[in-house]
C-alpha atoms as a PDB file:
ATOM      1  CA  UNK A   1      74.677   4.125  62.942  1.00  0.00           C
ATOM      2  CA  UNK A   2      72.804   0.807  64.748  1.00  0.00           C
ATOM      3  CA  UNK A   3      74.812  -2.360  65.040  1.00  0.00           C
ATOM      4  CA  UNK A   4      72.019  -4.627  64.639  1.00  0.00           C
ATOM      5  CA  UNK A   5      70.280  -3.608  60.866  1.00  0.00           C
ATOM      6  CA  UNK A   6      72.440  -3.863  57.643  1.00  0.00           C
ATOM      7  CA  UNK A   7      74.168  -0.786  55.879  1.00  0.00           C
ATOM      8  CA  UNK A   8      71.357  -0.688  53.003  1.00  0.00           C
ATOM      9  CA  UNK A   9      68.545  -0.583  55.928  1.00  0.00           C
ATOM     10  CA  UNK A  10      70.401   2.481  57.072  1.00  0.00           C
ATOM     11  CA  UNK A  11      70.280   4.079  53.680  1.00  0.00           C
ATOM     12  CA  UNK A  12      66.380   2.852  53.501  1.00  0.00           C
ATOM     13  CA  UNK A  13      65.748   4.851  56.994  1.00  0.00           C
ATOM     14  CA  UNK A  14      67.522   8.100  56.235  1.00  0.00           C
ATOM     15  CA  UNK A  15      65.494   7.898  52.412  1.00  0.00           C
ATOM     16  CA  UNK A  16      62.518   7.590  54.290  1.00  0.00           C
ATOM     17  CA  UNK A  17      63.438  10.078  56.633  1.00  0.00           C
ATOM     18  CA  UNK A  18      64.343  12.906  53.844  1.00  0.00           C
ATOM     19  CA  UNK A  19      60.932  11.802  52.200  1.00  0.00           C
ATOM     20  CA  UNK A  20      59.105  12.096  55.112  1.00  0.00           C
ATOM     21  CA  UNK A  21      60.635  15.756  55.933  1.00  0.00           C
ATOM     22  CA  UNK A  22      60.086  17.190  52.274  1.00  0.00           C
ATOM     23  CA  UNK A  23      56.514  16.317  52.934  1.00  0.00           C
ATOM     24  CA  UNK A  24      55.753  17.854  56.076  1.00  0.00           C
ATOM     25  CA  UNK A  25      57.643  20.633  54.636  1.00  0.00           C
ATOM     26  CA  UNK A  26      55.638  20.889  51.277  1.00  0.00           C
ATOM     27  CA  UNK A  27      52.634  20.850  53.053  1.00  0.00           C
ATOM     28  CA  UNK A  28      53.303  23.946  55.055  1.00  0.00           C
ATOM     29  CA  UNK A  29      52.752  25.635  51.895  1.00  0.00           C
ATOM     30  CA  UNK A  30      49.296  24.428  50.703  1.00  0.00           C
ATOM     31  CA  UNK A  31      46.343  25.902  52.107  1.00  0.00           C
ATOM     32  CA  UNK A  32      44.319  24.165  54.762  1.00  0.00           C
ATOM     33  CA  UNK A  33      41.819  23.268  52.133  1.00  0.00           C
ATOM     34  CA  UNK A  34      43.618  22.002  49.423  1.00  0.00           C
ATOM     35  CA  UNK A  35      42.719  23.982  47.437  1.00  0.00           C
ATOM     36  CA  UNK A  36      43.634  27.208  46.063  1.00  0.00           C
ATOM     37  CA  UNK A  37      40.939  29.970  46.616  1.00  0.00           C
ATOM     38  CA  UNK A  38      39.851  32.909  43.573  1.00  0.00           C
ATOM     39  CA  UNK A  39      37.683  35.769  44.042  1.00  0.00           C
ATOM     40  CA  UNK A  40      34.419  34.908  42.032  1.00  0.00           C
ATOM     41  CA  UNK A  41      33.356  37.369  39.169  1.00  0.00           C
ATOM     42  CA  UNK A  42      31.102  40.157  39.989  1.00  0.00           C
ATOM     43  CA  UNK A  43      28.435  38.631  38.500  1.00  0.00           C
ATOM     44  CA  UNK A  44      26.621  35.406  39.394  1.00  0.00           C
ATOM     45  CA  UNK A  45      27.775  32.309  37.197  1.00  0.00           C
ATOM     46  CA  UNK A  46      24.337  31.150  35.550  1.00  0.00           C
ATOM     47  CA  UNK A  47      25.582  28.687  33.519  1.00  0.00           C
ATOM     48  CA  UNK A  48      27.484  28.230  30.062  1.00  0.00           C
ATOM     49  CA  UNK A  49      26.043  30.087  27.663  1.00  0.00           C
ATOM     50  CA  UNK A  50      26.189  26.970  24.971  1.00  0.00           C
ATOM     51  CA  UNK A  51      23.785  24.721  26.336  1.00  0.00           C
ATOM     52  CA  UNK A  52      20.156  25.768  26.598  1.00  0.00           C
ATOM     53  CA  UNK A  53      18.174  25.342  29.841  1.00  0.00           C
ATOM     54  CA  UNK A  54      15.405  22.893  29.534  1.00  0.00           C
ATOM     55  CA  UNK A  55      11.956  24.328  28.754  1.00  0.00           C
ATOM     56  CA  UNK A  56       9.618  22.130  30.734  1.00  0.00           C
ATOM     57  CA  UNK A  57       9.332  19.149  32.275  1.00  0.00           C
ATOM     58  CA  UNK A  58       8.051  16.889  29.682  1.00  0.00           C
ATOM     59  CA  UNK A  59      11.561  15.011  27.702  1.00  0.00           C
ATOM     60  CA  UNK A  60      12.535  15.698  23.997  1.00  0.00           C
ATOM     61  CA  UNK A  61      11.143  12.686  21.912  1.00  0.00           C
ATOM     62  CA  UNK A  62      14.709  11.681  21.285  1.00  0.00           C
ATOM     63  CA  UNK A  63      15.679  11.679  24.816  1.00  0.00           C
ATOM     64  CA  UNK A  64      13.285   8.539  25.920  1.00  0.00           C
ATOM     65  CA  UNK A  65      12.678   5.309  24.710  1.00  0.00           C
ATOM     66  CA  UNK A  66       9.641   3.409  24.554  1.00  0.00           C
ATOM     67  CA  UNK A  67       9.742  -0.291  26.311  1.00  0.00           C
ATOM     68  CA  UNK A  68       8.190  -3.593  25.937  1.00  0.00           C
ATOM     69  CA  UNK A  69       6.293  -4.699  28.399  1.00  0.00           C
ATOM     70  CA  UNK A  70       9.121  -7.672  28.749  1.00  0.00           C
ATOM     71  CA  UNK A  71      11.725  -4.600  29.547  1.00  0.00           C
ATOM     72  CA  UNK A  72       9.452  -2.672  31.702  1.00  0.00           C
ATOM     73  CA  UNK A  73       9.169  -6.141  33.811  1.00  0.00           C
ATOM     74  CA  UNK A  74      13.172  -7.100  33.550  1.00  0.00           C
ATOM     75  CA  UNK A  75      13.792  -3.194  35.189  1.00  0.00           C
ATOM     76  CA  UNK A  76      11.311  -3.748  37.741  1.00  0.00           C
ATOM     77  CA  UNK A  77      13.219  -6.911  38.532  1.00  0.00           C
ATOM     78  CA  UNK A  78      16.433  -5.246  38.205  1.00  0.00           C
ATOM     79  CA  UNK A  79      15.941  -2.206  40.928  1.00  0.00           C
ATOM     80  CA  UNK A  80      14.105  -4.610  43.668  1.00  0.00           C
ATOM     81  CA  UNK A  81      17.614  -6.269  43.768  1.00  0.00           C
ATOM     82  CA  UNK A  82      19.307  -3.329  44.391  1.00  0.00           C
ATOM     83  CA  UNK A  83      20.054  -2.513  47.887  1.00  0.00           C
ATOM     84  CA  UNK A  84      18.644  -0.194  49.836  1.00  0.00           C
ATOM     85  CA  UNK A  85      19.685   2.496  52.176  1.00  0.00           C
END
């Protein structure tokens, strides 16, 4: 094929080539998005049905956790070196 590149560059080009070719091919057949599209259900999708909504706005007991005044400080510390946007 070219004179000046070895026989296993050759090979290299026409694999890439192929490659390159079942690609652009492939994607012909995948929507624009990505992604394939279903109809939703009739009804609206609430949520699942096995885990309850929360009642208010105050937490469970179990879901906070009292700190030290030591802790409380070391956070404070903690988010001022965060960077903001």
């Amino acid at each position: 094929m070219l004179p000046s590149i070895s026989l296993a560059q050759e090979i290299g080009l026409v694999v890439l080539f192929v490659a390159a070719l079942a690609w652009v091919l492939g994607r012909g057949h995948v929507p624009r998005d990505g992604r394939f599209h279903h109809p939703e259900p009739a009804g609206a999708f609430e949520g699942l049905p096995a885990i309850p909504t929360q009642r208010g706005t105050a937490a469970h007991p179990m879901e906070s956790v009292q700190l030290t005044e030591a802790e409380e400080q070391a956070f404070a510390g903690l988010i001022r070196t965060l960077p903001r946007h």
